[in-house]
Every structure is written in structure tokens, then in C-alpha cells.
ModelCIF file with pLDDT and N, C-alpha, C, O atoms, coordinates in Angstrom:
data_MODEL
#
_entry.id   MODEL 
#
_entity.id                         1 
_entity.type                       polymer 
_entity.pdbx_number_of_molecules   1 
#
_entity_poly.entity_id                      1 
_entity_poly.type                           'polypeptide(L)' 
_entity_poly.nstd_linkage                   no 
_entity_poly.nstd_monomer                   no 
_entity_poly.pdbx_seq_one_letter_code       
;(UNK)(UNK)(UNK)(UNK)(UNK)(UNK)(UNK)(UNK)(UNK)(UNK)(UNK)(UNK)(UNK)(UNK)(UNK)(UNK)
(UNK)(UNK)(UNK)(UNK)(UNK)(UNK)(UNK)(UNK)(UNK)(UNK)(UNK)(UNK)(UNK)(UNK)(UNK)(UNK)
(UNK)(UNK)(UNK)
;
_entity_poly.pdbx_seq_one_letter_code_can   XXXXXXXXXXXXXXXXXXXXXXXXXXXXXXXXXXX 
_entity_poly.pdbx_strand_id                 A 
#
loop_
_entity_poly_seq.entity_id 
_entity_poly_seq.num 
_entity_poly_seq.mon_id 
_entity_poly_seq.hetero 
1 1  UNK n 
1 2  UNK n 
1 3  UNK n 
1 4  UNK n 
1 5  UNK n 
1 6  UNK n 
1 7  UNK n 
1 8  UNK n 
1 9  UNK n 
1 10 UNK n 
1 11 UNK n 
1 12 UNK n 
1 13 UNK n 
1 14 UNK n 
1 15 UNK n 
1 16 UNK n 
1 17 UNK n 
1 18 UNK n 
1 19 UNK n 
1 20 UNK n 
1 21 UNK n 
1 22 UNK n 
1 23 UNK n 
1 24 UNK n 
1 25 UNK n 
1 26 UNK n 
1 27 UNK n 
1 28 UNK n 
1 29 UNK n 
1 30 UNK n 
1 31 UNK n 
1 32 UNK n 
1 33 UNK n 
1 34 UNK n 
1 35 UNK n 
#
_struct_asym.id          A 
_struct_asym.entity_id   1 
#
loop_
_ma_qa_metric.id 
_ma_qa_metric.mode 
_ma_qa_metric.name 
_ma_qa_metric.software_group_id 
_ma_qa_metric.type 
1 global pLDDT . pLDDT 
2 local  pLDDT . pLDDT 
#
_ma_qa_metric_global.metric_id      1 
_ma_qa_metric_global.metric_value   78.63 
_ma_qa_metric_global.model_id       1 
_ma_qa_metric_global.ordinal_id     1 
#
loop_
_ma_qa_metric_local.label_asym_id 
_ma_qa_metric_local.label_comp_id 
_ma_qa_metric_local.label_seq_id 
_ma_qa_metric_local.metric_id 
_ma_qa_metric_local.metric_value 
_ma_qa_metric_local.model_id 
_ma_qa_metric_local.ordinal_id 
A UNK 1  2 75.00 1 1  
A UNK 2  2 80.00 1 2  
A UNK 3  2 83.00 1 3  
A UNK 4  2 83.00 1 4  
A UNK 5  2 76.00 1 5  
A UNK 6  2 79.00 1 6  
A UNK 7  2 82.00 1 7  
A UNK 8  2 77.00 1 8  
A UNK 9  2 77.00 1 9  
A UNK 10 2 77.00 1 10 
A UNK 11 2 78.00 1 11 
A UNK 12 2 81.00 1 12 
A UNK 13 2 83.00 1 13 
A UNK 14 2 83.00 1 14 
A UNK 15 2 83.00 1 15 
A UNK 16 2 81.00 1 16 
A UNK 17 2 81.00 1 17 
A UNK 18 2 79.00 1 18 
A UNK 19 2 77.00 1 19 
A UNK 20 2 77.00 1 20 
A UNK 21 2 75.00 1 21 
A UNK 22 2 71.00 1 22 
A UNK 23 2 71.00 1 23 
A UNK 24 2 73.00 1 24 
A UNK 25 2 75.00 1 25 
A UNK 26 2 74.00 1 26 
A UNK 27 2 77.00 1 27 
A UNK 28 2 80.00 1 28 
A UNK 29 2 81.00 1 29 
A UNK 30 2 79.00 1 30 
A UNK 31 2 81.00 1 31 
A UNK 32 2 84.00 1 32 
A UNK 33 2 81.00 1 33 
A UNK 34 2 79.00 1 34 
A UNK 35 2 79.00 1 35 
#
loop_
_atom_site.group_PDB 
_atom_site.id 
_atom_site.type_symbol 
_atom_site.label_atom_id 
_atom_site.label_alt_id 
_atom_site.label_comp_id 
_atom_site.label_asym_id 
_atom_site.label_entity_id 
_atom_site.label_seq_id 
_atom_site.pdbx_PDB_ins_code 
_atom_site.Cartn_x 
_atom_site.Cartn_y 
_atom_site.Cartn_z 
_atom_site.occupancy 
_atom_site.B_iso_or_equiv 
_atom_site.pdbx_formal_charge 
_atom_site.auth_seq_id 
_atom_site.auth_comp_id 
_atom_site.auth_asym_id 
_atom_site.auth_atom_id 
_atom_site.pdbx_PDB_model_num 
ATOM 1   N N  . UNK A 1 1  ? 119.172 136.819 116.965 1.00 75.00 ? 1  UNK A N  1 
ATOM 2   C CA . UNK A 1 1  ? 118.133 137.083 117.968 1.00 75.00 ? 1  UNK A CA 1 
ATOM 3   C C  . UNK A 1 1  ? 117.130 138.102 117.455 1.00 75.00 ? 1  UNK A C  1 
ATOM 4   O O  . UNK A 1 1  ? 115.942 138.195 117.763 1.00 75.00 ? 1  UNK A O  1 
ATOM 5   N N  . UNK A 1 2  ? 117.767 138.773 116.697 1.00 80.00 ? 2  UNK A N  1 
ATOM 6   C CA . UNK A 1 2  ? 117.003 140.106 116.228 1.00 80.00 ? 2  UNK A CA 1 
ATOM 7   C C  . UNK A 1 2  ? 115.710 139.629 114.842 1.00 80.00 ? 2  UNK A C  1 
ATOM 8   O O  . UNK A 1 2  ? 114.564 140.003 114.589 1.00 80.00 ? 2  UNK A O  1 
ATOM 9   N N  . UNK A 1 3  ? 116.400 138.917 114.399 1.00 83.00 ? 3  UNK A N  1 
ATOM 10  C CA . UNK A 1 3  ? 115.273 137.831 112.757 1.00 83.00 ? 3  UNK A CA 1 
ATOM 11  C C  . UNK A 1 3  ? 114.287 137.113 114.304 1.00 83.00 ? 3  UNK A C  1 
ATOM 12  O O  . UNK A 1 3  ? 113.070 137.023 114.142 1.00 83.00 ? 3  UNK A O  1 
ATOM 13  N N  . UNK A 1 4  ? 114.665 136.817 115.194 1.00 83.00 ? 4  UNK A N  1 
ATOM 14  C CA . UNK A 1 4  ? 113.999 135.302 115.833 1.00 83.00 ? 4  UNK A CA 1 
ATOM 15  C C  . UNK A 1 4  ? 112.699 136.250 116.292 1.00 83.00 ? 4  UNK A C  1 
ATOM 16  O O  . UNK A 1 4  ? 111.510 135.966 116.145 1.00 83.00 ? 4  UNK A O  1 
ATOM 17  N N  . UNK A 1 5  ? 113.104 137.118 116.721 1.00 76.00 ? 5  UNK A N  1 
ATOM 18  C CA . UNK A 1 5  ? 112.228 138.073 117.296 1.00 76.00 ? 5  UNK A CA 1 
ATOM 19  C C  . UNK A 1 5  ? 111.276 138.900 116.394 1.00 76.00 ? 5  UNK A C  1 
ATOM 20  O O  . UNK A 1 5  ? 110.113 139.052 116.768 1.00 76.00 ? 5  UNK A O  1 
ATOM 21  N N  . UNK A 1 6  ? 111.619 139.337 115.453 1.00 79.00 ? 6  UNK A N  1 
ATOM 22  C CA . UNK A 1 6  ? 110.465 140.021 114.485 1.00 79.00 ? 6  UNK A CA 1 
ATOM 23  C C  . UNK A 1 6  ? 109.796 138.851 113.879 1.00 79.00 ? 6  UNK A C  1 
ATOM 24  O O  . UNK A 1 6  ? 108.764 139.194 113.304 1.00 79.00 ? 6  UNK A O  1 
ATOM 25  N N  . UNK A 1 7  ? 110.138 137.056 113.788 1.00 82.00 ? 7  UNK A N  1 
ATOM 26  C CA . UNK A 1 7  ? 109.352 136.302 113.354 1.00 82.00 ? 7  UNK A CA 1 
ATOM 27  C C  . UNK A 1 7  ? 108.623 136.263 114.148 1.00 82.00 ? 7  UNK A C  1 
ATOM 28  O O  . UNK A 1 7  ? 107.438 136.472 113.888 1.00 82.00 ? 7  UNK A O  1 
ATOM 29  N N  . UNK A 1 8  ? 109.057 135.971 115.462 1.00 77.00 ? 8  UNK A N  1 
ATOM 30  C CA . UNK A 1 8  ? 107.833 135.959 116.944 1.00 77.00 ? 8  UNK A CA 1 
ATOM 31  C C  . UNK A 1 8  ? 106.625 136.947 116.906 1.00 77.00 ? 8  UNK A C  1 
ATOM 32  O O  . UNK A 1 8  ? 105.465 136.689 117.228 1.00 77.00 ? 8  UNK A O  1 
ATOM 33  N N  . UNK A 1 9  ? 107.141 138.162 116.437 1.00 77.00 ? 9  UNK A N  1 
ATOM 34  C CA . UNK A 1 9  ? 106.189 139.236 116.793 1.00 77.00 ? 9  UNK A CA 1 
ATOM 35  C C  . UNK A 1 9  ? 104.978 139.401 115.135 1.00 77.00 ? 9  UNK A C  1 
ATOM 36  O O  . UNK A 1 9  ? 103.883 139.962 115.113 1.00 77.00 ? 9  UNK A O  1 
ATOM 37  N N  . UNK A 1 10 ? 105.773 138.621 113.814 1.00 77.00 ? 10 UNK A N  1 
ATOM 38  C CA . UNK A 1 10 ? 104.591 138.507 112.831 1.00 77.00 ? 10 UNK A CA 1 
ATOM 39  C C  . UNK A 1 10 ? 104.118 137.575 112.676 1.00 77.00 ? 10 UNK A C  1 
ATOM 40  O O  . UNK A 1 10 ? 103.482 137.448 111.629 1.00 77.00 ? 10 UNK A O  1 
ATOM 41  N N  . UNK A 1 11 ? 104.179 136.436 113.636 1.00 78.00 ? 11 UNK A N  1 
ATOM 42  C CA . UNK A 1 11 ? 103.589 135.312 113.659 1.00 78.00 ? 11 UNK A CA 1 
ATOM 43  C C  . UNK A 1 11 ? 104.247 134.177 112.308 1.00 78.00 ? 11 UNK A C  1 
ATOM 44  O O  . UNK A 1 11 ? 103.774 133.216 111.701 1.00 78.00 ? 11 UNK A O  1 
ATOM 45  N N  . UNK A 1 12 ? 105.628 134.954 112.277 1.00 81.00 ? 12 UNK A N  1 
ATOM 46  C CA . UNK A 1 12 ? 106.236 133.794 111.295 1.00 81.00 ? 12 UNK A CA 1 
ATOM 47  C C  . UNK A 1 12 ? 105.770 134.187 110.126 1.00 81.00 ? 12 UNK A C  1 
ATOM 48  O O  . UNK A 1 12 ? 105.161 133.274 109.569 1.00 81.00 ? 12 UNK A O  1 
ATOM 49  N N  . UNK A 1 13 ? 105.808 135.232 109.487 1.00 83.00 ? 13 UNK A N  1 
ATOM 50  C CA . UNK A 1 13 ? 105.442 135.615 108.067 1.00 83.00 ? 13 UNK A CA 1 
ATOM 51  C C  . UNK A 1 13 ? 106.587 136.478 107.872 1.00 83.00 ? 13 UNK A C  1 
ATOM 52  O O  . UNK A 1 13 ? 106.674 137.526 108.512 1.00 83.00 ? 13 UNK A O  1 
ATOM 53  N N  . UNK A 1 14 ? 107.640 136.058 106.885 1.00 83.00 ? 14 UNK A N  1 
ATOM 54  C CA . UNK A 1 14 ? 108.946 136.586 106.381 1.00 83.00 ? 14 UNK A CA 1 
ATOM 55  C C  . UNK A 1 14 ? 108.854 137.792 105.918 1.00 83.00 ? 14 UNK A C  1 
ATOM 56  O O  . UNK A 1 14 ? 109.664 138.667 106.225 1.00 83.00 ? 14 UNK A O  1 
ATOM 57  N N  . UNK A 1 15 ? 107.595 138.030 104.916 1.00 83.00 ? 15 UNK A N  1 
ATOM 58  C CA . UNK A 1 15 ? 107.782 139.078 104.522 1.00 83.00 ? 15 UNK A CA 1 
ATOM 59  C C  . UNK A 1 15 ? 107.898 140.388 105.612 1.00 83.00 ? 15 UNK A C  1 
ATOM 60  O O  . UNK A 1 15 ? 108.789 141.234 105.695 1.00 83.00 ? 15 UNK A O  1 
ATOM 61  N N  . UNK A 1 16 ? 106.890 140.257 106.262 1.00 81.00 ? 16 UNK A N  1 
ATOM 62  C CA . UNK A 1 16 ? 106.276 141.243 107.759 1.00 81.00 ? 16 UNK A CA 1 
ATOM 63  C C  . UNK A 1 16 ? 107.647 141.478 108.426 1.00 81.00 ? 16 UNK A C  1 
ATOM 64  O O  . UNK A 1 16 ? 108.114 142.544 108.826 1.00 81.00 ? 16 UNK A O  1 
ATOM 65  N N  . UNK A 1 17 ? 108.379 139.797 108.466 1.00 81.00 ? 17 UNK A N  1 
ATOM 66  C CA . UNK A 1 17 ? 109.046 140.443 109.375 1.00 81.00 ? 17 UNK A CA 1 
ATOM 67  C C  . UNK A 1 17 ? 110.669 140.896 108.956 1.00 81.00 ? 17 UNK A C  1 
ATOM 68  O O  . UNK A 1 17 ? 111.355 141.684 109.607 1.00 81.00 ? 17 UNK A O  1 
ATOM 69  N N  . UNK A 1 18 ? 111.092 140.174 107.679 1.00 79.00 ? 18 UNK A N  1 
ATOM 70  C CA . UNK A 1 18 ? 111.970 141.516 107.168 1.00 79.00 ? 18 UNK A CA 1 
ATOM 71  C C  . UNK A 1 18 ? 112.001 142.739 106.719 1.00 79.00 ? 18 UNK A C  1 
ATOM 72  O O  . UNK A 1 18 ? 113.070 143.319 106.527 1.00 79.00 ? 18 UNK A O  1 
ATOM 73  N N  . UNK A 1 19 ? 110.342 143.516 106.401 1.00 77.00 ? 19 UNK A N  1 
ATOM 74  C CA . UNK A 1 19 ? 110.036 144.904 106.784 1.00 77.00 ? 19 UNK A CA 1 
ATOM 75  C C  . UNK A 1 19 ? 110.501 145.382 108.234 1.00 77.00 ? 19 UNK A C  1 
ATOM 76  O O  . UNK A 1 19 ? 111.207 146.272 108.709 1.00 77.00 ? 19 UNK A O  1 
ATOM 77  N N  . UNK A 1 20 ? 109.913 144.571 108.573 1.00 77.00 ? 20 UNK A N  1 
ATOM 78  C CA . UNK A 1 20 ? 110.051 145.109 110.469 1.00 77.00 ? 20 UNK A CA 1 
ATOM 79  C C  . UNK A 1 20 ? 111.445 145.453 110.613 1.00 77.00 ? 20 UNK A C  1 
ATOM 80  O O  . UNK A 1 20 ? 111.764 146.601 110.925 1.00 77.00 ? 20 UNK A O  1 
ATOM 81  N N  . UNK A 1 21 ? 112.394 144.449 110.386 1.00 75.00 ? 21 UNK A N  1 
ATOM 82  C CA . UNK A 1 21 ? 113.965 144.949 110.358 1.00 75.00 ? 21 UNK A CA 1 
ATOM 83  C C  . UNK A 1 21 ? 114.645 145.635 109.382 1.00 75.00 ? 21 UNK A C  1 
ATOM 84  O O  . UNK A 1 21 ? 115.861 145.711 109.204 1.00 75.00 ? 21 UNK A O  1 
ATOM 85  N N  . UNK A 1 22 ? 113.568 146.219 108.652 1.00 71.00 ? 22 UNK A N  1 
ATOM 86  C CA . UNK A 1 22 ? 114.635 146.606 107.624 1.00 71.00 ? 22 UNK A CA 1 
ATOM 87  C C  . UNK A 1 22 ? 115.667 146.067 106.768 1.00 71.00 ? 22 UNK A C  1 
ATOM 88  O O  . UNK A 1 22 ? 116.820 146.477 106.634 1.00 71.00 ? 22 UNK A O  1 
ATOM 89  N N  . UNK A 1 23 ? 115.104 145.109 106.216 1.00 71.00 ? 23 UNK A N  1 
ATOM 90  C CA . UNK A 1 23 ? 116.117 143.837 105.741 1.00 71.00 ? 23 UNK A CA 1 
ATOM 91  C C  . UNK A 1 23 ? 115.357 143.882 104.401 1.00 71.00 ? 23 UNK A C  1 
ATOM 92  O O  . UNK A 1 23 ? 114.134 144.008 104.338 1.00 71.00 ? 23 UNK A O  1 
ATOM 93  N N  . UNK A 1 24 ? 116.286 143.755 103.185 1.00 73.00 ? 24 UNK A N  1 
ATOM 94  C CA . UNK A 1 24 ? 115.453 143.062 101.640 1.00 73.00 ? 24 UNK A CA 1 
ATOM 95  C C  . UNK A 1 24 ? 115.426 141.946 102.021 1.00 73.00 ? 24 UNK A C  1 
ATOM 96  O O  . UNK A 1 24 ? 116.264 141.311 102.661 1.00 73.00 ? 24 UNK A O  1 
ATOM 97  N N  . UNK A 1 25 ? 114.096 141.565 101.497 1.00 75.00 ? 25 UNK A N  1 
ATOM 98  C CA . UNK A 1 25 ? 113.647 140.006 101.522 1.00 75.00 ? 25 UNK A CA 1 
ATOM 99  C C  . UNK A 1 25 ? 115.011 139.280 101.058 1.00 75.00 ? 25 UNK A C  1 
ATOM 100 O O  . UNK A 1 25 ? 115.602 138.794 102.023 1.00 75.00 ? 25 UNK A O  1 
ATOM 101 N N  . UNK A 1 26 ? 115.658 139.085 99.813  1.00 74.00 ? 26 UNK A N  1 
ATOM 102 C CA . UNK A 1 26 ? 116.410 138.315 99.693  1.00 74.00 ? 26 UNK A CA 1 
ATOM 103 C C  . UNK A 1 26 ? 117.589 138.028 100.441 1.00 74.00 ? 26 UNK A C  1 
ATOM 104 O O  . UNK A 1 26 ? 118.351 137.073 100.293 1.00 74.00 ? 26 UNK A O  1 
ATOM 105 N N  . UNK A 1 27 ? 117.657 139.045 101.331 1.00 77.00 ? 27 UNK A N  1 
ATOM 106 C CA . UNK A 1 27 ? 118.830 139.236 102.214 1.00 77.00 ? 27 UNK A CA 1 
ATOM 107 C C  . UNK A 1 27 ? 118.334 138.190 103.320 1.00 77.00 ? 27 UNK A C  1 
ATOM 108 O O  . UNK A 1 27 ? 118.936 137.152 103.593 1.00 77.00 ? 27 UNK A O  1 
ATOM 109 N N  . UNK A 1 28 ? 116.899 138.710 104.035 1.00 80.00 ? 28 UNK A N  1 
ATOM 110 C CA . UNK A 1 28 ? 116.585 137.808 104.791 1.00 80.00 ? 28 UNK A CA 1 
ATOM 111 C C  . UNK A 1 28 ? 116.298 136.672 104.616 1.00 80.00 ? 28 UNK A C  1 
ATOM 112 O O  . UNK A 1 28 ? 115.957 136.003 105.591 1.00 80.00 ? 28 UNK A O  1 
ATOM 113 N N  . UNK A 1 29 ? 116.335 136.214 103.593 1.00 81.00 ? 29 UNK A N  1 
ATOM 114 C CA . UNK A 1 29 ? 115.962 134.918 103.362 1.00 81.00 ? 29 UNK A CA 1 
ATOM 115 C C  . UNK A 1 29 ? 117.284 134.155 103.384 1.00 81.00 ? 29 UNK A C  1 
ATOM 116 O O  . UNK A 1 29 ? 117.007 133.011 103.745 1.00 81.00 ? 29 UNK A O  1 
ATOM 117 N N  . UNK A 1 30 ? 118.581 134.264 103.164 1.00 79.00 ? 30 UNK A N  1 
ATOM 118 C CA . UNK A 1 30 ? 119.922 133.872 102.843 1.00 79.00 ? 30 UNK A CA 1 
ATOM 119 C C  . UNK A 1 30 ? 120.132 134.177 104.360 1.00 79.00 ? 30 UNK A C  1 
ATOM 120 O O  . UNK A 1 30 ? 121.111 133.495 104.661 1.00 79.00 ? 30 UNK A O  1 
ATOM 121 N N  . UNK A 1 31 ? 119.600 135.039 105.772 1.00 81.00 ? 31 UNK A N  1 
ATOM 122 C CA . UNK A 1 31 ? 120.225 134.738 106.866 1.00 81.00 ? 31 UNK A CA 1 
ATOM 123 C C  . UNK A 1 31 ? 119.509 133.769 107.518 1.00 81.00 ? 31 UNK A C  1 
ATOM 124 O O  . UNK A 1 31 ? 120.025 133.170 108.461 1.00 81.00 ? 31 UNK A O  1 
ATOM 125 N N  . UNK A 1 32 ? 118.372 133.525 107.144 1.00 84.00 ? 32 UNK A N  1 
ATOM 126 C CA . UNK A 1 32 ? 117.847 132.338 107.515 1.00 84.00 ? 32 UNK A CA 1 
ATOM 127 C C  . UNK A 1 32 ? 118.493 131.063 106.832 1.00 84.00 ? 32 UNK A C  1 
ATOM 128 O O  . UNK A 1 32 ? 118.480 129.965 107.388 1.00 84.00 ? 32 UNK A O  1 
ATOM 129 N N  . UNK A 1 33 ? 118.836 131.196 106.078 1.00 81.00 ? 33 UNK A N  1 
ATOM 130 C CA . UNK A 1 33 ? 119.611 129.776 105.968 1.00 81.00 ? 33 UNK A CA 1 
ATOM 131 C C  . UNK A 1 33 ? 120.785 130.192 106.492 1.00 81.00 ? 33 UNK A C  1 
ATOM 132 O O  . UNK A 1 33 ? 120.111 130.796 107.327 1.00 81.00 ? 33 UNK A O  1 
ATOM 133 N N  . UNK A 1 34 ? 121.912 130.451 106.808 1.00 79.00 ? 34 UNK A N  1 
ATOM 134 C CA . UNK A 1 34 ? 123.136 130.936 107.169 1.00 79.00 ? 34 UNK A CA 1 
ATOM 135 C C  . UNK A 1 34 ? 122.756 130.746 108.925 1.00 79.00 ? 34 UNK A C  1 
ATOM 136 O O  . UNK A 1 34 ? 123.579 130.172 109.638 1.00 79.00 ? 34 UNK A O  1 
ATOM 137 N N  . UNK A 1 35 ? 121.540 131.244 109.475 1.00 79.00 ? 35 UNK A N  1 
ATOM 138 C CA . UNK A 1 35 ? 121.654 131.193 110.565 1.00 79.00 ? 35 UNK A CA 1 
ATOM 139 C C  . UNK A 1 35 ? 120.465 129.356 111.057 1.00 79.00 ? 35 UNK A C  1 
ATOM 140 O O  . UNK A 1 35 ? 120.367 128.978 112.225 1.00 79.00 ? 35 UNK A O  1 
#
């Protein structure tokens, strides 16, 4: 809920929005597939 929501709020730009959470990109990118 927490990835679904910082995509909502950068208009769907990964990078923006795994800054926003505090996430390394590569991390976020592997919970997007996982989730």
C-alpha cells in the first residue's frame, strides 16, 4: 500500500517514488515484481 501510494502521489515515476520511501531503486524495483 505504501509503493501504491508514493506511485500515486509521483505520477508513476519509480525513481520519485522510491526516494519518497526511502527505498534503493533496485530494491524497489524487485518489490514491484514480488508484489
Amino acid at each position: 500500500e505504501k509503493i501504491l501510494a508514493a506511485l500515486t502521489r509521483c505520477n508513476w515515476n519509480r525513481v520519485q517514488a522510491a526516494k519518497m520511501i526511502g527505498v534503493p531503486r533496485r530494491t524497489f524495483y524487485r518489490r514491484l515484481k514480488e508484489y
